[in-house]
C-alpha atoms as a PDB file:
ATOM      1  CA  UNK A   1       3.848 -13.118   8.120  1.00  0.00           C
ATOM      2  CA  UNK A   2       0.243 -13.445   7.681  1.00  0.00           C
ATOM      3  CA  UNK A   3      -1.519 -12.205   4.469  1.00  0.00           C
ATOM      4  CA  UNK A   4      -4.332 -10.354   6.619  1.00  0.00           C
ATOM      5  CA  UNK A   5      -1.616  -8.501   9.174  1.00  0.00           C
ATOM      6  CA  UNK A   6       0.880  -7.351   6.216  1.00  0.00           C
ATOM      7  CA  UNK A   7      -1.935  -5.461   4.051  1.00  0.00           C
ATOM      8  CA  UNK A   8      -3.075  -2.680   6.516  1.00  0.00           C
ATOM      9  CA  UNK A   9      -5.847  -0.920   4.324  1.00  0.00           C
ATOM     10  CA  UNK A  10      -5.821   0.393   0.545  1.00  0.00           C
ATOM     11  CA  UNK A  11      -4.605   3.958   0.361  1.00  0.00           C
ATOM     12  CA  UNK A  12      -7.337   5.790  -2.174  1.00  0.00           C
ATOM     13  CA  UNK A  13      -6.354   9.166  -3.047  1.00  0.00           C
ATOM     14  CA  UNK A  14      -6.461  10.864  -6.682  1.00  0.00           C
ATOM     15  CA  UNK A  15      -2.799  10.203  -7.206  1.00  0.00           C
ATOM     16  CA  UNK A  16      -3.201   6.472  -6.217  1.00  0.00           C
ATOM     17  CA  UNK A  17      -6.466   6.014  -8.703  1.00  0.00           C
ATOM     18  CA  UNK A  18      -4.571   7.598 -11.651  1.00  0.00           C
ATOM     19  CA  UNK A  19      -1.818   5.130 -10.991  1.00  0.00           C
ATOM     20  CA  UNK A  20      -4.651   2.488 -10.954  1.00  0.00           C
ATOM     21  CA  UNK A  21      -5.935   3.508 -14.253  1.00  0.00           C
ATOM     22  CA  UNK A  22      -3.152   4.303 -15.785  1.00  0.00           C
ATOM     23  CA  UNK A  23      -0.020   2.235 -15.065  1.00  0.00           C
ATOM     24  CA  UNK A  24      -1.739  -0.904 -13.439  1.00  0.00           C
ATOM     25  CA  UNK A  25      -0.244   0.302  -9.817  1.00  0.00           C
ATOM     26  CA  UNK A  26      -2.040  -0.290  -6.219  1.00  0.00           C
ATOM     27  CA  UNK A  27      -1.355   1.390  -3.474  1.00  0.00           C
ATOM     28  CA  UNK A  28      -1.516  -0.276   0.091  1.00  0.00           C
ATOM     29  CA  UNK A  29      -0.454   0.639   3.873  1.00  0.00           C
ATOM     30  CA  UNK A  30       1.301  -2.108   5.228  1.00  0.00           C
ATOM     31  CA  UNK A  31       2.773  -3.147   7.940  1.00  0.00           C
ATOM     32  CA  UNK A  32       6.248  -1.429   9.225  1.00  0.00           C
ATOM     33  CA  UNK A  33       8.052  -4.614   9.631  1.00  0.00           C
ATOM     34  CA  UNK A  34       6.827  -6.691   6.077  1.00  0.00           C
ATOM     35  CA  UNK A  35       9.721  -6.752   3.634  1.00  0.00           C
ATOM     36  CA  UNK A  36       8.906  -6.882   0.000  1.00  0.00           C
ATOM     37  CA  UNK A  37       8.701 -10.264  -0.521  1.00  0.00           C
ATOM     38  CA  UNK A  38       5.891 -10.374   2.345  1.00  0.00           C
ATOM     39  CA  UNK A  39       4.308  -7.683   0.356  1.00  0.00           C
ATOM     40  CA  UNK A  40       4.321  -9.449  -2.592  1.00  0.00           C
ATOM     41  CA  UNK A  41       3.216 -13.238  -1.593  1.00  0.00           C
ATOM     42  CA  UNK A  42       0.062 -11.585   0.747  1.00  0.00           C
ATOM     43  CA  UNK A  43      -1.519  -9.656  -2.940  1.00  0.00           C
ATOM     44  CA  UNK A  44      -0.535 -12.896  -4.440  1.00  0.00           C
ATOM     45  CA  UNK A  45      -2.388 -14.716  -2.112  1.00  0.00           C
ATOM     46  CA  UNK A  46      -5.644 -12.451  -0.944  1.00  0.00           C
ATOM     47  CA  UNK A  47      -6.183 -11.333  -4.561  1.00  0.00           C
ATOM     48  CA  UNK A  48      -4.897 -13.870  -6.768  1.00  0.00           C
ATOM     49  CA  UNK A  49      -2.464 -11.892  -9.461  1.00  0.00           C
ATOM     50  CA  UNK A  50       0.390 -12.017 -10.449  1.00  0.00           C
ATOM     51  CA  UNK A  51       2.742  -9.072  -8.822  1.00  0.00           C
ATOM     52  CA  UNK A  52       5.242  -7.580 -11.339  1.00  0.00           C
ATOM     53  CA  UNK A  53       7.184  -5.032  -9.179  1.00  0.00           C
ATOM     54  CA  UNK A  54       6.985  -3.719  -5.316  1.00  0.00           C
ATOM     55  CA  UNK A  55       7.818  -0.553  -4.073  1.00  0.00           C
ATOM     56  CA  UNK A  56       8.173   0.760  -0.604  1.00  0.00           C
ATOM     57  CA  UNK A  57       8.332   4.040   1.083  1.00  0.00           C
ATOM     58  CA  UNK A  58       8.441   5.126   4.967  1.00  0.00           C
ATOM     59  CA  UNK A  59       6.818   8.150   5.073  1.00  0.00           C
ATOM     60  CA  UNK A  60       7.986  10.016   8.535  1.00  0.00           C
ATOM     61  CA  UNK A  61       5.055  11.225  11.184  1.00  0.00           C
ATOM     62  CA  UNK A  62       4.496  14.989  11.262  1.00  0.00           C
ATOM     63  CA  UNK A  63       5.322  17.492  14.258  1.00  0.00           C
ATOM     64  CA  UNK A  64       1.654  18.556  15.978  1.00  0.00           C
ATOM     65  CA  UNK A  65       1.632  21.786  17.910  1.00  0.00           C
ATOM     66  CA  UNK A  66      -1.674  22.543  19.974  1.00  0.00           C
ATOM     67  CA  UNK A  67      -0.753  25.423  22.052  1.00  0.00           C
ATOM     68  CA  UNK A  68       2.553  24.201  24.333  1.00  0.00           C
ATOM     69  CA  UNK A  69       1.934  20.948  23.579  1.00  0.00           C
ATOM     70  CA  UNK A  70       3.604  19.059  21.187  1.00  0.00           C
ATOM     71  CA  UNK A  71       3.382  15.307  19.969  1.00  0.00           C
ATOM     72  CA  UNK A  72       3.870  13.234  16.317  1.00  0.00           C
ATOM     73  CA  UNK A  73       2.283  10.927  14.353  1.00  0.00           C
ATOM     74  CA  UNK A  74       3.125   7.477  14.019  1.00  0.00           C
ATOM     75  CA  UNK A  75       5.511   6.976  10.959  1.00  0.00           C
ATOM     76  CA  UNK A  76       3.706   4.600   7.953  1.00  0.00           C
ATOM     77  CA  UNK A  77       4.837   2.289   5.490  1.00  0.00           C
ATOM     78  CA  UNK A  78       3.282   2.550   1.740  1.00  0.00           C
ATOM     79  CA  UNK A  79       3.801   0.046  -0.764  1.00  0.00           C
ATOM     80  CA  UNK A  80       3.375   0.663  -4.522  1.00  0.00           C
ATOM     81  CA  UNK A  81       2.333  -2.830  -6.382  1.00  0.00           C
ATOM     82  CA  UNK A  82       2.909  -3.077  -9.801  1.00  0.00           C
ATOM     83  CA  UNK A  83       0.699  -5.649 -11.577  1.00  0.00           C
ATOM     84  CA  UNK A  84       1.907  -7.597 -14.804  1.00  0.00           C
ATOM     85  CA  UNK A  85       0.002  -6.826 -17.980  1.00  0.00           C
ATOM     86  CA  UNK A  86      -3.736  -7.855 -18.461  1.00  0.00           C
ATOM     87  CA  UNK A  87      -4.217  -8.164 -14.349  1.00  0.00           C
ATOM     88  CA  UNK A  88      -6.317  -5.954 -12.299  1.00  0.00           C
ATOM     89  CA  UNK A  89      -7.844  -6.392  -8.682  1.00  0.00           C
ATOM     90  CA  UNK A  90     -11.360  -7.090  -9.319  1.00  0.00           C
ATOM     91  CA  UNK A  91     -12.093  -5.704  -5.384  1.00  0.00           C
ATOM     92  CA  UNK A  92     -10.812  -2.224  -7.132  1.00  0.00           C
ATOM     93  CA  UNK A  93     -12.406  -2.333 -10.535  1.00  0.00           C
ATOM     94  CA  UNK A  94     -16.542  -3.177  -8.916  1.00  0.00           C
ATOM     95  CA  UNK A  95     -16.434   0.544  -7.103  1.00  0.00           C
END
């Protein structure tokens, strides 16, 4: 797979930039279908690290009610990426 499709967008939420701070871990949306090794080789490649661990998670859409109507979201894919010691994503550390 391309590098560009399998890396969705960064997922920045308090939980994700205490991870960051702490425990050298990004979190990314990716793509449903990119396996871990995809993962892996497209942070290897865009940012230029070296990637210790992946970890994946499909995280199911929720039920939406609006009166009679009813409709869900689109399931997502989140990917944990844990960095080997002394590496950080310089994208990440600027902000």
């Amino acid at each position: 797979m391309n590098p560009f499709s399998v890396l969705v967008k960064p997922i920045l939420s308090e939980k994700s930039l205490s991870y960051r701070e702490t425990e050298q871990k990004y979190t990314f949306l990716v793509d449903k279908l990119a396996t871990k090794t995809d993962i892996k080789r497209a942070v290897e490649k865009l940012f230029e690290v070296e990637v210790q661990a992946v970890n994946t998670c499909i995280t199911r859409g929720k039920v939406k009610r609006r009166g009679t109507n009813v409709s869900r979201e689109s399931s997502k894919k989140k990917a944990v990426i844990t960095l080997k010691p002394g590496q950080k994503i310089k994208m990440f550390e600027d902000q």
